[in-house]
C-alpha atoms as a PDB file:
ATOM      1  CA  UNK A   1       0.000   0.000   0.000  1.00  0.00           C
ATOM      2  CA  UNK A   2       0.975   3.270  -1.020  1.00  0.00           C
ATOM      3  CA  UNK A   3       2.047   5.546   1.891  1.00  0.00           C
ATOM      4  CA  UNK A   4       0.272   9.087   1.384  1.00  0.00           C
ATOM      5  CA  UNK A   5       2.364  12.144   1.198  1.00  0.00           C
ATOM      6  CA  UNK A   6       3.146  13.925   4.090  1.00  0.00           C
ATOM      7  CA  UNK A   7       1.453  17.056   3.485  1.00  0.00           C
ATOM      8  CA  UNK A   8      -1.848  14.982   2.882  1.00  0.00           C
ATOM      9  CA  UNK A   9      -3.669  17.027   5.103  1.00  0.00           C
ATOM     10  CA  UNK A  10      -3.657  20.143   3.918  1.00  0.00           C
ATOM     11  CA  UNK A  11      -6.001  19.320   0.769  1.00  0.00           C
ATOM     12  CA  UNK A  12      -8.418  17.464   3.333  1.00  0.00           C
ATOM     13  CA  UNK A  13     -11.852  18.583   2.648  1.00  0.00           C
ATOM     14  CA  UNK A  14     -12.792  18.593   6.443  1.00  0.00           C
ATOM     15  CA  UNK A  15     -10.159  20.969   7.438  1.00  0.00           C
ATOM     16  CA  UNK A  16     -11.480  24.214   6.609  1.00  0.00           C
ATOM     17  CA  UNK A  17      -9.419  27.283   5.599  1.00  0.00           C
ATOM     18  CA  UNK A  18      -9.654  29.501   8.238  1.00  0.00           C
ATOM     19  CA  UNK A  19      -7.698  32.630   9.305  1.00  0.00           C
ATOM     20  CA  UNK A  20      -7.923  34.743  12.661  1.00  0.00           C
ATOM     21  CA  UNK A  21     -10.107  37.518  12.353  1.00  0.00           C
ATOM     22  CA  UNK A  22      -7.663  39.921  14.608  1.00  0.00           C
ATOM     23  CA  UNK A  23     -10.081  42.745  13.713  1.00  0.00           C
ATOM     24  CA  UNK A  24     -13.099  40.833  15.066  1.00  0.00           C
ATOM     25  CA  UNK A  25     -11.953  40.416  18.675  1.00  0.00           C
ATOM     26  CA  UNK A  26     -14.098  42.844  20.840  1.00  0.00           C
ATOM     27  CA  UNK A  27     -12.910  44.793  23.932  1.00  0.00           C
ATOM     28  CA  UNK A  28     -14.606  42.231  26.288  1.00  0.00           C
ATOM     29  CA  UNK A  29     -12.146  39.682  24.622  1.00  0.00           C
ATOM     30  CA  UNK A  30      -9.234  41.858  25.763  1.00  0.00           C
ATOM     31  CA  UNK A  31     -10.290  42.148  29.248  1.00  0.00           C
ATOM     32  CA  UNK A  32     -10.973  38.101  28.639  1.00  0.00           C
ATOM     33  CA  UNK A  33      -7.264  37.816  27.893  1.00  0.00           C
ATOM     34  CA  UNK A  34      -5.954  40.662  30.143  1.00  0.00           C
ATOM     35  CA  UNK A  35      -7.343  38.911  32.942  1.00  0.00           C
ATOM     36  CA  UNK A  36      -6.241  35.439  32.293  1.00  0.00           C
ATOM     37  CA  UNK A  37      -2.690  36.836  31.498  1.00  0.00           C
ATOM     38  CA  UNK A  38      -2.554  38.696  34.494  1.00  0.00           C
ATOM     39  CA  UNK A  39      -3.910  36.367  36.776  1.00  0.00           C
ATOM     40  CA  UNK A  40      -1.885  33.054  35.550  1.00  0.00           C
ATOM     41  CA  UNK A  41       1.626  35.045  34.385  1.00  0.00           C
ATOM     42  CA  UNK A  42       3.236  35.799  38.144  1.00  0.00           C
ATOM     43  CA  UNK A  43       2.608  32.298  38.927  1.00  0.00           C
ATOM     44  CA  UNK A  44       5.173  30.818  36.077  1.00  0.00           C
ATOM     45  CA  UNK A  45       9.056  32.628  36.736  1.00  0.00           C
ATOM     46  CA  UNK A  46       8.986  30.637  39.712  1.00  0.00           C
ATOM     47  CA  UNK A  47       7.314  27.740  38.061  1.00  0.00           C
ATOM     48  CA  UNK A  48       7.547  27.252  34.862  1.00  0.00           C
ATOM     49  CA  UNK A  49      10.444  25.933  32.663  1.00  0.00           C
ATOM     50  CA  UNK A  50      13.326  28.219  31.399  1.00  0.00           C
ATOM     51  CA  UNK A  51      12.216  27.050  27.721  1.00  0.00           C
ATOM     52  CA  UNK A  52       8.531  28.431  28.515  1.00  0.00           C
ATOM     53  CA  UNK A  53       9.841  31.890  29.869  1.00  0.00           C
ATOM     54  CA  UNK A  54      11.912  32.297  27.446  1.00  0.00           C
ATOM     55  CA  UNK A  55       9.624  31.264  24.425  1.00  0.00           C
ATOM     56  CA  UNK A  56       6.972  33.890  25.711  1.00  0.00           C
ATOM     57  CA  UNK A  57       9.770  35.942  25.582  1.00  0.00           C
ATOM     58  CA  UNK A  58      10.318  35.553  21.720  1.00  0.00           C
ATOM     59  CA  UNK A  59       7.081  35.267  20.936  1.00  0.00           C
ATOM     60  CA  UNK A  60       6.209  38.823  22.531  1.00  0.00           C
ATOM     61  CA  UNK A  61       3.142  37.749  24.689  1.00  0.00           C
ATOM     62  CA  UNK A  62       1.954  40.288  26.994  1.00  0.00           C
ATOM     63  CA  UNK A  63      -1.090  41.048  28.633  1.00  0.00           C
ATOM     64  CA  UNK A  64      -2.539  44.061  26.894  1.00  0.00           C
ATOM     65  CA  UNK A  65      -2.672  42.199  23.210  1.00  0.00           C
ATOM     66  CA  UNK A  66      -4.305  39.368  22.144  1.00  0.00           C
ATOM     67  CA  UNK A  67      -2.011  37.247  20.469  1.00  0.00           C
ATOM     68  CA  UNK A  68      -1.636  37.471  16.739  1.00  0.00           C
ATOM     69  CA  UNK A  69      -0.819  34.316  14.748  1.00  0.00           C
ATOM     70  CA  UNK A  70       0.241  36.426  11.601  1.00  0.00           C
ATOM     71  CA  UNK A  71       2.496  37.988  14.054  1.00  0.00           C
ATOM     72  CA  UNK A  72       3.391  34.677  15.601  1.00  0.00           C
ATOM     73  CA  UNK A  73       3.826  33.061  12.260  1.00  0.00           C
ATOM     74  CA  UNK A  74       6.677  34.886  11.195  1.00  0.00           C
ATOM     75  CA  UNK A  75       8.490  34.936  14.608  1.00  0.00           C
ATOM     76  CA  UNK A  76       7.942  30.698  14.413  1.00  0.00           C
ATOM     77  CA  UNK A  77       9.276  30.530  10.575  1.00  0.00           C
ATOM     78  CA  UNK A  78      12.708  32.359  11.763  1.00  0.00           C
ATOM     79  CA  UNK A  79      12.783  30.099  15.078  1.00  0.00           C
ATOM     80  CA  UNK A  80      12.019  26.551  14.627  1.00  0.00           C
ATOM     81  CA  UNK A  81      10.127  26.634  11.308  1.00  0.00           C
ATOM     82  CA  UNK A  82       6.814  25.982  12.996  1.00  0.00           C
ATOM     83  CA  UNK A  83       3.584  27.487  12.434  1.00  0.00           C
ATOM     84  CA  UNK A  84       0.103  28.200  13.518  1.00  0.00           C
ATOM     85  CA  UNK A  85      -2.737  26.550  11.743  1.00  0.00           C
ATOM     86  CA  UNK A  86      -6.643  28.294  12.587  1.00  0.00           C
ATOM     87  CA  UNK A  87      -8.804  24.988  12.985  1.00  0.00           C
ATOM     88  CA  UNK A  88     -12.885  25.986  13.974  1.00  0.00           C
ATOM     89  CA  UNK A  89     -12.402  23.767  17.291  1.00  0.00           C
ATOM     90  CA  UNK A  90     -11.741  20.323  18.493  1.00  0.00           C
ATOM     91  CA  UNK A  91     -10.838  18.281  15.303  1.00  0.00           C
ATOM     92  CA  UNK A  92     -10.653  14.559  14.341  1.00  0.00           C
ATOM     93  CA  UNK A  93      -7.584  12.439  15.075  1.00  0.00           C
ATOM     94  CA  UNK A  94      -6.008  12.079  11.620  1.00  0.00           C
ATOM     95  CA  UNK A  95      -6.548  15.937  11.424  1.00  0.00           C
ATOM     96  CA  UNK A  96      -4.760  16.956  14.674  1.00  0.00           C
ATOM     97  CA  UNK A  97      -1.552  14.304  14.244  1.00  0.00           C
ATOM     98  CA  UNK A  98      -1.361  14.844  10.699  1.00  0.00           C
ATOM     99  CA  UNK A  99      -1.057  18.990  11.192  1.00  0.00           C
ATOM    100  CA  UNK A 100       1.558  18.278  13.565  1.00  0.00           C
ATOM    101  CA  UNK A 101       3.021  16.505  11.431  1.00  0.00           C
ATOM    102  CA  UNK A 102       3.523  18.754   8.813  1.00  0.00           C
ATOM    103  CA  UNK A 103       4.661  21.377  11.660  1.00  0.00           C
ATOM    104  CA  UNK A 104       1.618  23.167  12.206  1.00  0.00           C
ATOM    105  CA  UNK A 105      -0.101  23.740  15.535  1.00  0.00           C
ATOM    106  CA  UNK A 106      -3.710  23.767  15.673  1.00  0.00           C
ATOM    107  CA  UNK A 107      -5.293  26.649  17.343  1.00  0.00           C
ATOM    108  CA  UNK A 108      -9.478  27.912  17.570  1.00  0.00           C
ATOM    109  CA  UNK A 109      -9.343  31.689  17.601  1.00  0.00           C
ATOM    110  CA  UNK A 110     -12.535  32.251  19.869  1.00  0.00           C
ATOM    111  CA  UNK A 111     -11.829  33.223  23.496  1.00  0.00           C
ATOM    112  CA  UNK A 112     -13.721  32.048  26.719  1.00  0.00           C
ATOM    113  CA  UNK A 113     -16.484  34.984  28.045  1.00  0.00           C
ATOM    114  CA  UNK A 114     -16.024  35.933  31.611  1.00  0.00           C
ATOM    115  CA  UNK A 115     -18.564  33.454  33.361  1.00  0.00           C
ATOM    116  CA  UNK A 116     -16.024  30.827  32.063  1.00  0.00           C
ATOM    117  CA  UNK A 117     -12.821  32.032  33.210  1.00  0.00           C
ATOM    118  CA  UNK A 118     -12.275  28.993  35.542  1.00  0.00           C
ATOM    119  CA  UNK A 119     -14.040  25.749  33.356  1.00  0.00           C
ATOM    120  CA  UNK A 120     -14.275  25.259  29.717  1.00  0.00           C
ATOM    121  CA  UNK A 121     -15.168  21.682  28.302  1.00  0.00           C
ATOM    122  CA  UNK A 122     -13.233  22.671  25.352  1.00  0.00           C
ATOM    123  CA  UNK A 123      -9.862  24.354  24.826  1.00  0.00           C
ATOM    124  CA  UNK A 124     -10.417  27.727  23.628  1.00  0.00           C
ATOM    125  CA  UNK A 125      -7.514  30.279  22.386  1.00  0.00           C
ATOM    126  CA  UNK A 126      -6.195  31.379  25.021  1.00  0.00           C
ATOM    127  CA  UNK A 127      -4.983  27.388  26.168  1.00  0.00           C
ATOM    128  CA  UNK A 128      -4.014  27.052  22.506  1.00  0.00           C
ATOM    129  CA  UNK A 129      -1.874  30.182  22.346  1.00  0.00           C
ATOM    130  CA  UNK A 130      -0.974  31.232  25.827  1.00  0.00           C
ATOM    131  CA  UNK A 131       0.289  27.483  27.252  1.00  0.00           C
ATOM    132  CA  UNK A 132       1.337  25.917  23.708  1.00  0.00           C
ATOM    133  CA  UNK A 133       2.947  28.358  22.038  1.00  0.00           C
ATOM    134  CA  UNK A 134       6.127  29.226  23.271  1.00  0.00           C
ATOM    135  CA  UNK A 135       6.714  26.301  24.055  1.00  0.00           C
ATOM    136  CA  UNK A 136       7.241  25.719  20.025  1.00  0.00           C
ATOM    137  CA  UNK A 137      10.255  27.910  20.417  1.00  0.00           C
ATOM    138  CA  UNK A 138      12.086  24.518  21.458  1.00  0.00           C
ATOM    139  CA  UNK A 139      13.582  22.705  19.129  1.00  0.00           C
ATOM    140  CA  UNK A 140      13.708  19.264  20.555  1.00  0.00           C
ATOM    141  CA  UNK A 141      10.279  19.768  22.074  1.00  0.00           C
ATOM    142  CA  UNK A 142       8.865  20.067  18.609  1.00  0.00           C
ATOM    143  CA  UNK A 143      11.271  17.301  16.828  1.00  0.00           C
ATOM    144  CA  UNK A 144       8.908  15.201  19.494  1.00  0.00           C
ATOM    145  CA  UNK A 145       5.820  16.521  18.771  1.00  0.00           C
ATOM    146  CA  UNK A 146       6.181  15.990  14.924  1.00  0.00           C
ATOM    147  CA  UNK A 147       7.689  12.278  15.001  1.00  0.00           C
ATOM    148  CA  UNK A 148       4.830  11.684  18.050  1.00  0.00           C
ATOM    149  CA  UNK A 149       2.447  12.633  15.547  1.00  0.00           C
ATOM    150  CA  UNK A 150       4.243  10.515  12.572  1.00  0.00           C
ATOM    151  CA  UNK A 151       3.927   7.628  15.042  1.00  0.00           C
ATOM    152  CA  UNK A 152       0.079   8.262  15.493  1.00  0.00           C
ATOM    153  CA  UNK A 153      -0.272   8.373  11.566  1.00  0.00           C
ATOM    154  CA  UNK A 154       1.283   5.184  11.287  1.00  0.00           C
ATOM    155  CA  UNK A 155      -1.898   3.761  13.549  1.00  0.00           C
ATOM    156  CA  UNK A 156      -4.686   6.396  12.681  1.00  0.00           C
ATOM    157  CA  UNK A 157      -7.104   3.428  12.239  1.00  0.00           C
ATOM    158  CA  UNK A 158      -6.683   1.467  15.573  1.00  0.00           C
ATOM    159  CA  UNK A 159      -8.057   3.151  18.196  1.00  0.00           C
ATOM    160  CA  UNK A 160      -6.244   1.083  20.911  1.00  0.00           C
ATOM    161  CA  UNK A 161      -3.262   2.543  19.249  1.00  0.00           C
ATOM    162  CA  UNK A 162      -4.445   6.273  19.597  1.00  0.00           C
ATOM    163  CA  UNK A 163      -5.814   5.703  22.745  1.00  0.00           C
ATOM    164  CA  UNK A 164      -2.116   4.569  24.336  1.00  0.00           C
ATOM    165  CA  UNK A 165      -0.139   7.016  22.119  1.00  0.00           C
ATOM    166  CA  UNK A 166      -2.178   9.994  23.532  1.00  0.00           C
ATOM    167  CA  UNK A 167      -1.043   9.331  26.983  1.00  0.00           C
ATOM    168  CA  UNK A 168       2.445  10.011  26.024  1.00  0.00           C
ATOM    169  CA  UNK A 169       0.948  13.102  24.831  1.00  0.00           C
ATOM    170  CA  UNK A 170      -1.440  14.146  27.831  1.00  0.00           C
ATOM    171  CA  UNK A 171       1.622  12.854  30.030  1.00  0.00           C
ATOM    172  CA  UNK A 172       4.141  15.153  27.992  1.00  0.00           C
ATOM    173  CA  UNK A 173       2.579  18.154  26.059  1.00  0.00           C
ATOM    174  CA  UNK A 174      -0.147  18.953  28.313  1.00  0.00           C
ATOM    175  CA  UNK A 175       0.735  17.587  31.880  1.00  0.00           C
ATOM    176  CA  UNK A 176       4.368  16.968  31.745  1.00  0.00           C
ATOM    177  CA  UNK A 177       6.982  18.601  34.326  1.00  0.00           C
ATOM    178  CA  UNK A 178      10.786  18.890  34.095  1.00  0.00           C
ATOM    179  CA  UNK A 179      13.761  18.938  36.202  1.00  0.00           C
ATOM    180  CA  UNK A 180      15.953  21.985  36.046  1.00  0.00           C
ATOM    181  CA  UNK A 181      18.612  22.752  38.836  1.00  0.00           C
ATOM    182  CA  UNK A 182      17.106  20.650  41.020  1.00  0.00           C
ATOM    183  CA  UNK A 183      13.521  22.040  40.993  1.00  0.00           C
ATOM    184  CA  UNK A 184      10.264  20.775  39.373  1.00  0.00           C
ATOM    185  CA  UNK A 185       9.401  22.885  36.716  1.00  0.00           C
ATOM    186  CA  UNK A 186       6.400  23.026  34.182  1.00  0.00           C
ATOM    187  CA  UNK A 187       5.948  22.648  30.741  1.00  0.00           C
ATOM    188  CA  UNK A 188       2.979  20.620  30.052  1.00  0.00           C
ATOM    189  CA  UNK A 189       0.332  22.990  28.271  1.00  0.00           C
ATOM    190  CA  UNK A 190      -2.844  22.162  30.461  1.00  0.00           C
ATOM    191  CA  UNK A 191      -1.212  23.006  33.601  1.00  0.00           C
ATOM    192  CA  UNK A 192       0.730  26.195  32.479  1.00  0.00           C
ATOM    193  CA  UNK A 193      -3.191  27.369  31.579  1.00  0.00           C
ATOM    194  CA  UNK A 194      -3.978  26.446  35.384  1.00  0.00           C
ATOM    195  CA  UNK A 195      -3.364  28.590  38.044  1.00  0.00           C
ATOM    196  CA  UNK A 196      -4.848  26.125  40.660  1.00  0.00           C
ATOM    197  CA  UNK A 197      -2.537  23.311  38.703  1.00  0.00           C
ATOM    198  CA  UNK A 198       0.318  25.004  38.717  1.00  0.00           C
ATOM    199  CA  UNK A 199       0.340  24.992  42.123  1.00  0.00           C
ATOM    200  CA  UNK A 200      -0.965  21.864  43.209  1.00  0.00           C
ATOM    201  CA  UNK A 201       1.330  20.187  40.590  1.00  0.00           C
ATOM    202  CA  UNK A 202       4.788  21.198  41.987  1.00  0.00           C
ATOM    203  CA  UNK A 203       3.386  20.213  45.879  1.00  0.00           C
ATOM    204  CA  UNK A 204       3.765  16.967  47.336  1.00  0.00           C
ATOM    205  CA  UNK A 205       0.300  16.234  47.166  1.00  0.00           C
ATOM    206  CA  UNK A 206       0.662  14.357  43.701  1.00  0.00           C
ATOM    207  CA  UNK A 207       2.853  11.865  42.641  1.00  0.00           C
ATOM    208  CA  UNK A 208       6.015  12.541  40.626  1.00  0.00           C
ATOM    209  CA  UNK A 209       7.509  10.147  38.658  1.00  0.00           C
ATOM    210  CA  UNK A 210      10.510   9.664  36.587  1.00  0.00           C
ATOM    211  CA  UNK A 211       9.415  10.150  32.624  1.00  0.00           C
ATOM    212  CA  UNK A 212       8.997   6.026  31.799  1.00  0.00           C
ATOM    213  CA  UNK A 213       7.746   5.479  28.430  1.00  0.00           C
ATOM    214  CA  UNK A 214       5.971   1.919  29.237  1.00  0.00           C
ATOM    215  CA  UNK A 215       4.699   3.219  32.693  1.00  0.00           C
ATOM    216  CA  UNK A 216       2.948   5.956  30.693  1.00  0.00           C
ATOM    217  CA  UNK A 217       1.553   3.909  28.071  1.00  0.00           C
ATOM    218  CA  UNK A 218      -0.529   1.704  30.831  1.00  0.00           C
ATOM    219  CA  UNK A 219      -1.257   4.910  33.047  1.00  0.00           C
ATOM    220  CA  UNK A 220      -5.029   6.457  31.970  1.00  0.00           C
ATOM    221  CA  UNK A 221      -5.112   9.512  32.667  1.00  0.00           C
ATOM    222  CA  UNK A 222      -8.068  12.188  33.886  1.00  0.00           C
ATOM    223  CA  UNK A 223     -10.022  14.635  32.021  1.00  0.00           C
ATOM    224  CA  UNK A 224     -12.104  16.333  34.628  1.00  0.00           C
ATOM    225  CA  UNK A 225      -9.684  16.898  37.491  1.00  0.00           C
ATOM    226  CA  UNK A 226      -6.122  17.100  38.526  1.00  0.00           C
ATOM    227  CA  UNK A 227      -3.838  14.624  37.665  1.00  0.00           C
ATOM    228  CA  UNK A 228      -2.783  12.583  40.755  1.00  0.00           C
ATOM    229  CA  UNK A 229       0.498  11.546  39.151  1.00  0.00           C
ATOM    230  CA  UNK A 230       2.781  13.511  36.812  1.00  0.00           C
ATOM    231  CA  UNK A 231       5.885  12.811  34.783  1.00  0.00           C
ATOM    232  CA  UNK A 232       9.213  14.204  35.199  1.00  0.00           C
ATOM    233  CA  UNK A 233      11.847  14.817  32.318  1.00  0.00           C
ATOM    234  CA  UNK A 234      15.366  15.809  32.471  1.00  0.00           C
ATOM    235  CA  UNK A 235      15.636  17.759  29.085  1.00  0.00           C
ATOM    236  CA  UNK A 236      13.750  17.998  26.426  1.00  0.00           C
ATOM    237  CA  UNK A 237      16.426  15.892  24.326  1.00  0.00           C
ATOM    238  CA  UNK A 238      15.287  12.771  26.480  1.00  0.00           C
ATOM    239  CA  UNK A 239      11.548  13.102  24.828  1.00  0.00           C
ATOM    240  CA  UNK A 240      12.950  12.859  21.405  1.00  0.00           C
ATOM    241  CA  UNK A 241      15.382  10.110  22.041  1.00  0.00           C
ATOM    242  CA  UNK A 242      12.258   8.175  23.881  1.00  0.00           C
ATOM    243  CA  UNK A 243      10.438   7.894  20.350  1.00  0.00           C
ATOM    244  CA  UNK A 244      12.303   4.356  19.320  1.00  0.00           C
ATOM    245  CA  UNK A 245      11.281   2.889  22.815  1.00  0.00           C
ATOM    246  CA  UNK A 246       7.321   4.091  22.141  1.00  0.00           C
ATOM    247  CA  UNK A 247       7.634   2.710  19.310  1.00  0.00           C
ATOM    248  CA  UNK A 248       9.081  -0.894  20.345  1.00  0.00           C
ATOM    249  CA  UNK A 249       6.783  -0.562  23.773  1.00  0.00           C
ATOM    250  CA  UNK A 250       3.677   0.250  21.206  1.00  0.00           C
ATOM    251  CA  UNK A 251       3.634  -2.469  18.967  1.00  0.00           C
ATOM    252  CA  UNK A 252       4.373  -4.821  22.171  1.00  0.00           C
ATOM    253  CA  UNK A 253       1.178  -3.284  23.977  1.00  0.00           C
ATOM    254  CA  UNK A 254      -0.512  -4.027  20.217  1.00  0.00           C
ATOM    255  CA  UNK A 255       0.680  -7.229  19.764  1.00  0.00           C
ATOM    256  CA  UNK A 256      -0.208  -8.717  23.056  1.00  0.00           C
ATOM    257  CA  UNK A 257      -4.194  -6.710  22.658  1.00  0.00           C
ATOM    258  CA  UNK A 258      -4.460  -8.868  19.768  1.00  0.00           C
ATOM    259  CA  UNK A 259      -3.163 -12.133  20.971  1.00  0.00           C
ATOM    260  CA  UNK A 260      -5.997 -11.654  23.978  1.00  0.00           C
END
């Protein structure tokens, strides 16, 4: 069977061609962002990672504007050849891996109103943009994300495969922590978007484990509530040099699903 090109995705009829409508945004979406910024940004020099800080850094986040993925585009292209891809919201597996896998990051462009500051069932922009984003600054970080995604292409069509490959990613992208001088820092996505995670992910109320690729591919993880155990890297070069054992652990994990 012929394997499709890599860039497949981009003439998929589902995936609409969307842009951010940077004029649109209204005042109350500023003071949606202001106030999210404000209210979440003190908590990170102290927790976040040194690749985080300095990513919002170079991508010029601040809280009076909105972010701009035009804007953000070009400052990606120069840094790690990355971009930002408008999607209308949540989108179907094969979608979501196979952007990544051409480099692009999916992002909505709407904005939570301000009865939902604190709970959103879905991620809005301000998760996609404010806790992804610099963190695709990083080179190795996103040498992970892309071959991750490869990975998941490779399986689109089992979801047993999906299932275990996206708790490497929940484990990693969106709830992962890091070791730097010592400290536990953050870089996972869903808790830099969390004040109350941020905090209650660094305490010694949760577990913290050593980053184990099997351990993670048996370990479910939860949706509606804090994680009780989190992963802990040592640089970011140890996530892409963990893609051969996912891999080998993977089709192990499949192998032994079908033999039961």
């Amino acid at each position: 069977m012929t394997e499709q090109p890599k860039n497949w995705v981009f003439k998929d009829p589902r995936l609409q061609q969307l842009r951010q409508e940077y004029e649109a945004y209204t005042p109350a979406d500023f003071e949606v962002w202001k106030i999210l910024f404000e209210r979440q940004m003190p908590n990170l020099p102290e927790s976040a990672s040194k690749a985080y800080l300095d990513g919002v850094e170079t991508v010029k986040f601040s809280a009076e504007k909105i972010a701009n993925f035009d804007e953000l585009n070009q400052i990606l292209a120069k840094t790690t050849g990355w971009q930002v891809h408008v999607v209308p919201g949540l989108i179907d597996d094969d979608l979501f891996f196979g952007l990544l896998n051409n480099r692009r990051f999916p992002s909505s462009t709407w904005l939570r109103k301000l009865d939902q500051l604190d709970y959103l069932e879905e991620p809005d922009m301000f998760h996609d943009a404010f806790a992804h984003m610099p963190m695709l600054c990083n080179q190795p970080y996103v040498d992970f994300l892309e071959n991750l995604s490869g990975i998941a292409l490779k399986h689109i069509k089992n979801p047993w495969a999906i299932q275990l490959l996206s708790r490497i990613y929940w484990f990693t992208i969106e709830f992962g922590l890091i070791r730097e001088d010592g400290s536990l820092k953050i870089y996972g996505a869903g808790i830099l978007s969390s004040a109350g995670e941020t905090k209650f992910s660094l305490s010694n109320e949760p577990t913290h484990l050593d980053y184990d690729v099997r351990r993670i591919l048996n370990q479910e993880y939860w949706k509606d509530r804090f994680q009780d155990k989190y992963f802990v890297i040592e640089n970011y070069e140890q996530l892409y040099q963990s893609l051969p054992e996912i891999e080998e652990v993977l089709e192990e994990m499949l192998l032994e699903n079908r033999e039961n």
